[in-house]
Protein backbone atom coordinates (compact mmCIF):
# COMPACT_ATOMS: atom_id res chain seq x y z
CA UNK A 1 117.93 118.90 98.66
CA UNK A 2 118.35 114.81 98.53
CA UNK A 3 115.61 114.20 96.38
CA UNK A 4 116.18 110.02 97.25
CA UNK A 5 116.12 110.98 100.82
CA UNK A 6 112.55 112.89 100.55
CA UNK A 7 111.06 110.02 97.94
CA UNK A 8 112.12 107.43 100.62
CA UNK A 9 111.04 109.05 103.01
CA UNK A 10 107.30 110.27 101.53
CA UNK A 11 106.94 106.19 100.29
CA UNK A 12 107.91 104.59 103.21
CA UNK A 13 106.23 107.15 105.49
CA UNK A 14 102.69 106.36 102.74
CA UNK A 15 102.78 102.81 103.31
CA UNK A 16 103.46 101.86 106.87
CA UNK A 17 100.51 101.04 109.03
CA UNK A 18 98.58 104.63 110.10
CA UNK A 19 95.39 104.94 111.12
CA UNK A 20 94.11 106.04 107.61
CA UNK A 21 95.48 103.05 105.90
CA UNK A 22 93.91 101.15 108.86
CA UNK A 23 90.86 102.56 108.34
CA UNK A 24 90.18 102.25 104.51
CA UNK A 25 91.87 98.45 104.59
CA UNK A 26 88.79 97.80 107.49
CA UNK A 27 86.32 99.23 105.81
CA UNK A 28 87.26 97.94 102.25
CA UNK A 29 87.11 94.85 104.05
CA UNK A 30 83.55 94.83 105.91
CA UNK A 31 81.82 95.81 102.85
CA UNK A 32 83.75 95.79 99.80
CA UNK A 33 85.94 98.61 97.98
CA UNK A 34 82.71 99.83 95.92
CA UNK A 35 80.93 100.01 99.08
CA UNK A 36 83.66 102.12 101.10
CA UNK A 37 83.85 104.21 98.59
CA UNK A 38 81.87 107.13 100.18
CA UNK A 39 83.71 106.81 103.30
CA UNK A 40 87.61 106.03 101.85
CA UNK A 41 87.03 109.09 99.34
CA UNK A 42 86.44 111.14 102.46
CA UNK A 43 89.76 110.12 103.59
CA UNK A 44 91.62 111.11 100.51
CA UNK A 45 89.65 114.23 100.29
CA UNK A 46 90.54 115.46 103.71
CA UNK A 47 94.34 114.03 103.03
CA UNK A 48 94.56 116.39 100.03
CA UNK A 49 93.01 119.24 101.68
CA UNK A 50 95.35 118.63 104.89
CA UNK A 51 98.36 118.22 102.56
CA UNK A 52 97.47 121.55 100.87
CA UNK A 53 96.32 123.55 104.20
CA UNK A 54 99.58 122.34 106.49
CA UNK A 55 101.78 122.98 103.53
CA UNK A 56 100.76 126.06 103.09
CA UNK A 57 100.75 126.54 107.12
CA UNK A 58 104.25 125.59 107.24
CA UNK A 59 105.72 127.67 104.65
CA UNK A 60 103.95 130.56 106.39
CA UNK A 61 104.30 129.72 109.97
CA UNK A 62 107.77 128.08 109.45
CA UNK A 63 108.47 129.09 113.39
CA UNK A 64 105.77 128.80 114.79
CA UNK A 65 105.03 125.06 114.41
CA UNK A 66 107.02 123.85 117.51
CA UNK A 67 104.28 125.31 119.67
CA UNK A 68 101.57 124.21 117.72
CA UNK A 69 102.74 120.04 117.25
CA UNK A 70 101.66 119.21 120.76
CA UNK A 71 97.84 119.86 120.80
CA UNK A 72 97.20 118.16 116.93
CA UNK A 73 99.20 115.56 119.26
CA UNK A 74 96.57 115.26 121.82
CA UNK A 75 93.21 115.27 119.65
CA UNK A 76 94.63 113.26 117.46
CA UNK A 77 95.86 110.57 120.22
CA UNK A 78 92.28 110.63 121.29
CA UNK A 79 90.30 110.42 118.27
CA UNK A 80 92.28 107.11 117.47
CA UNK A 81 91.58 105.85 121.16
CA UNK A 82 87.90 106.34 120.35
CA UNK A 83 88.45 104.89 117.16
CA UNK A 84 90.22 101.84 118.62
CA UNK A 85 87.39 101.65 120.79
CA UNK A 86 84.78 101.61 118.42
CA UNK A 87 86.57 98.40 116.31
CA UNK A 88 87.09 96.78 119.37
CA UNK A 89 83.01 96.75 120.07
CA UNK A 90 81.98 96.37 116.93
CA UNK A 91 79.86 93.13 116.90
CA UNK A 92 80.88 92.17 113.03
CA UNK A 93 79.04 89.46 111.25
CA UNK A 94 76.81 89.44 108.73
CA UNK A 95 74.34 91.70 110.38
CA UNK A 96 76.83 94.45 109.03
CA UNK A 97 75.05 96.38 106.55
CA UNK A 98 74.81 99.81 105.30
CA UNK A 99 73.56 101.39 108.85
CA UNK A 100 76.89 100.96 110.01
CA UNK A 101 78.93 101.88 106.75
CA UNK A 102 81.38 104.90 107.63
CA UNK A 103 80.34 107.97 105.79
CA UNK A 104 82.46 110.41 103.48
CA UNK A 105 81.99 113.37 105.89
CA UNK A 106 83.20 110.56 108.76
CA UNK A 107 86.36 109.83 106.47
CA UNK A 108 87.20 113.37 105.61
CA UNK A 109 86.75 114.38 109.40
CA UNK A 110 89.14 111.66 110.66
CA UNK A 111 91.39 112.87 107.68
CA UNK A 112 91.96 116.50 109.17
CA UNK A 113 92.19 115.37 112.91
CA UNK A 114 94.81 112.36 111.63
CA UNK A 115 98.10 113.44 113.33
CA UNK A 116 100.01 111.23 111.71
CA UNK A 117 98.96 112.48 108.14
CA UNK A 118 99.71 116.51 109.92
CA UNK A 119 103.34 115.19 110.58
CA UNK A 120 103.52 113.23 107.34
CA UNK A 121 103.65 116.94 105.59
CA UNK A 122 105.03 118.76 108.45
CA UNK A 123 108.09 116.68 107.99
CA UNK A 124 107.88 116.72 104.08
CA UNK A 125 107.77 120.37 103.86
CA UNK A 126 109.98 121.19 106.67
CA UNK A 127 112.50 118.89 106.43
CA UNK A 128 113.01 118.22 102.82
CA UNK A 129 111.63 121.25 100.83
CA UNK A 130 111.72 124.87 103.08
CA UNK A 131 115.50 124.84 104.08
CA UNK A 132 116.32 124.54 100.29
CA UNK A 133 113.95 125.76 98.14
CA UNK A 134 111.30 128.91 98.94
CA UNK A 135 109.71 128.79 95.06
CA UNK A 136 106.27 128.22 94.58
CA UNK A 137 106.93 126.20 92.32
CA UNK A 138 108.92 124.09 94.55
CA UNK A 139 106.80 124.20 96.99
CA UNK A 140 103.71 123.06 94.55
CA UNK A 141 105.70 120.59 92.96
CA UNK A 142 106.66 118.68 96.03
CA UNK A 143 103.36 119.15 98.02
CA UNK A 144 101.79 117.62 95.00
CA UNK A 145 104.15 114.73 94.99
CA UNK A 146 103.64 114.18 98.59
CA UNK A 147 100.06 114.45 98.23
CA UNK A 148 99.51 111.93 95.43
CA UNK A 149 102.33 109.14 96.54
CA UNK A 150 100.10 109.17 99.66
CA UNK A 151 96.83 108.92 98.38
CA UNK A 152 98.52 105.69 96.01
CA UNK A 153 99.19 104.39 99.49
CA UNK A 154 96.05 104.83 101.02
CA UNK A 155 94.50 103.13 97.85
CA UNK A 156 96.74 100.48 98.06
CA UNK A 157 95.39 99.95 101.43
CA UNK A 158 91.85 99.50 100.87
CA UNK A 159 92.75 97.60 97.68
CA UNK A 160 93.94 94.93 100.32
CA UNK A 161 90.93 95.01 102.86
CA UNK A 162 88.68 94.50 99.76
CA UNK A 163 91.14 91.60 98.31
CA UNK A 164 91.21 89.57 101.41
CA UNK A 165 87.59 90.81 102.38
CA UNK A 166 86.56 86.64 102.70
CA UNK A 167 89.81 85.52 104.68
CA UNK A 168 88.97 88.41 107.00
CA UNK A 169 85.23 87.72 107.20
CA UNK A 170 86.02 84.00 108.23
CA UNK A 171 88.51 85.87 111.57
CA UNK A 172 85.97 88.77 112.09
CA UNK A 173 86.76 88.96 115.57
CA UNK A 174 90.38 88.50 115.57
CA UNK A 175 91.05 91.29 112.71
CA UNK A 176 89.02 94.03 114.84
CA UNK A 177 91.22 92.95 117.71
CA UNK A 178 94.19 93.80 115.84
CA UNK A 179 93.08 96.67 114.19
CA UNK A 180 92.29 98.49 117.82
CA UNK A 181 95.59 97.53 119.32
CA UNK A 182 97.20 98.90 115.90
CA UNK A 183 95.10 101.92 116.39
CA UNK A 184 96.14 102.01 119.91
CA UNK A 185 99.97 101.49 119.42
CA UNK A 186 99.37 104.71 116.67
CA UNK A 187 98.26 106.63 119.26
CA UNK A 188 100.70 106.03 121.46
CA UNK A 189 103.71 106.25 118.89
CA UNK A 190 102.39 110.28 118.68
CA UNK A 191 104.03 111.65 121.14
């Protein structure tokens, strides 16, 4: 295996624009990285139980996963549109408090249905780690690896929202329209 080949890929793969760094950056950024706590450790919780549960799929169901790619396409392509939707309406301001705060089971529910995040290990483990290796310990090793560069990533992310939370506030409107084309132009990039 080219272990630079599967680190560049897992990093750059972490901390390109997907809908879960989108996500956590937004909501970092309408109320704070303490406050989106709840809902961006939802996120990582569902990206560490996804990383663990298609790992584990795909080291089982190595052959099977062809048939299986297109429908986690389609919900996923659709949960994003509704997503995108849902920024794009949002009124914003200051009347943004904690009724509209995303929630940890929101977060960890986006998490499983996040295609991108499903093809993030899909790729990992089929690509990089089954054709070479088919020890446990492998397998651990590198779904771990996987698993925590990514969450760094998605950290990173909301790191940023919170960071630039009062340059953001001051384009309110602008930054949601931005964030639902990005959201669209994920969904789109699925399939």
């Amino acid at each position: 295996m080219n272990f630079t080949a599967f680190l560049s890929y897992i990093i750059i793969t972490s901390i390109t624009p997907g809908p879960s760094n989108l996500l956590m950056m937004n909501e970092a950024r309408k109320f704070g990285f303490k406050r989106s706590l709840p809902f961006n450790i939802g996120i990582l919780s569902g990206f560490i139980i996804l990383g663990i549960l298609t790992s584990l799929l795909t080291t089982s169901l190595y052959k099977w996963m062809p048939m299986i790619e297109p429908y986690f396409k389609i919900v996923g392509a659709v949960y994003l549109l509704y997503l995108a939707w849902k920024i794009a309406f949002t009124k914003g301001g200051k009347d943004e408090g904690i009724n509209n705060q995303s929630s940890f089971f929101s977060g960890l529910f986006f998490q499983i249905l996040n295609v991108k995040s499903i093809l993030y290990f899909l790729t990992a483990m089929s690509t990089f780690v089954l054709p070479y290796s088919s020890s446990n310990i492998t397998i651990l090793f590198f779904m771990s690896l996987t698993i925590v560069i990514g969450c760094v990533a998605l950290l990173l992310w909301a790191v940023f929202g919170s960071a630039f939370k009062k340059i953001f506030s001051k384009h309110n409107k602008a930054i949601n329209i931005v964030m639902c084309l990005l959201l669209i132009y994920s969904a789109i990039t699925i399939f």
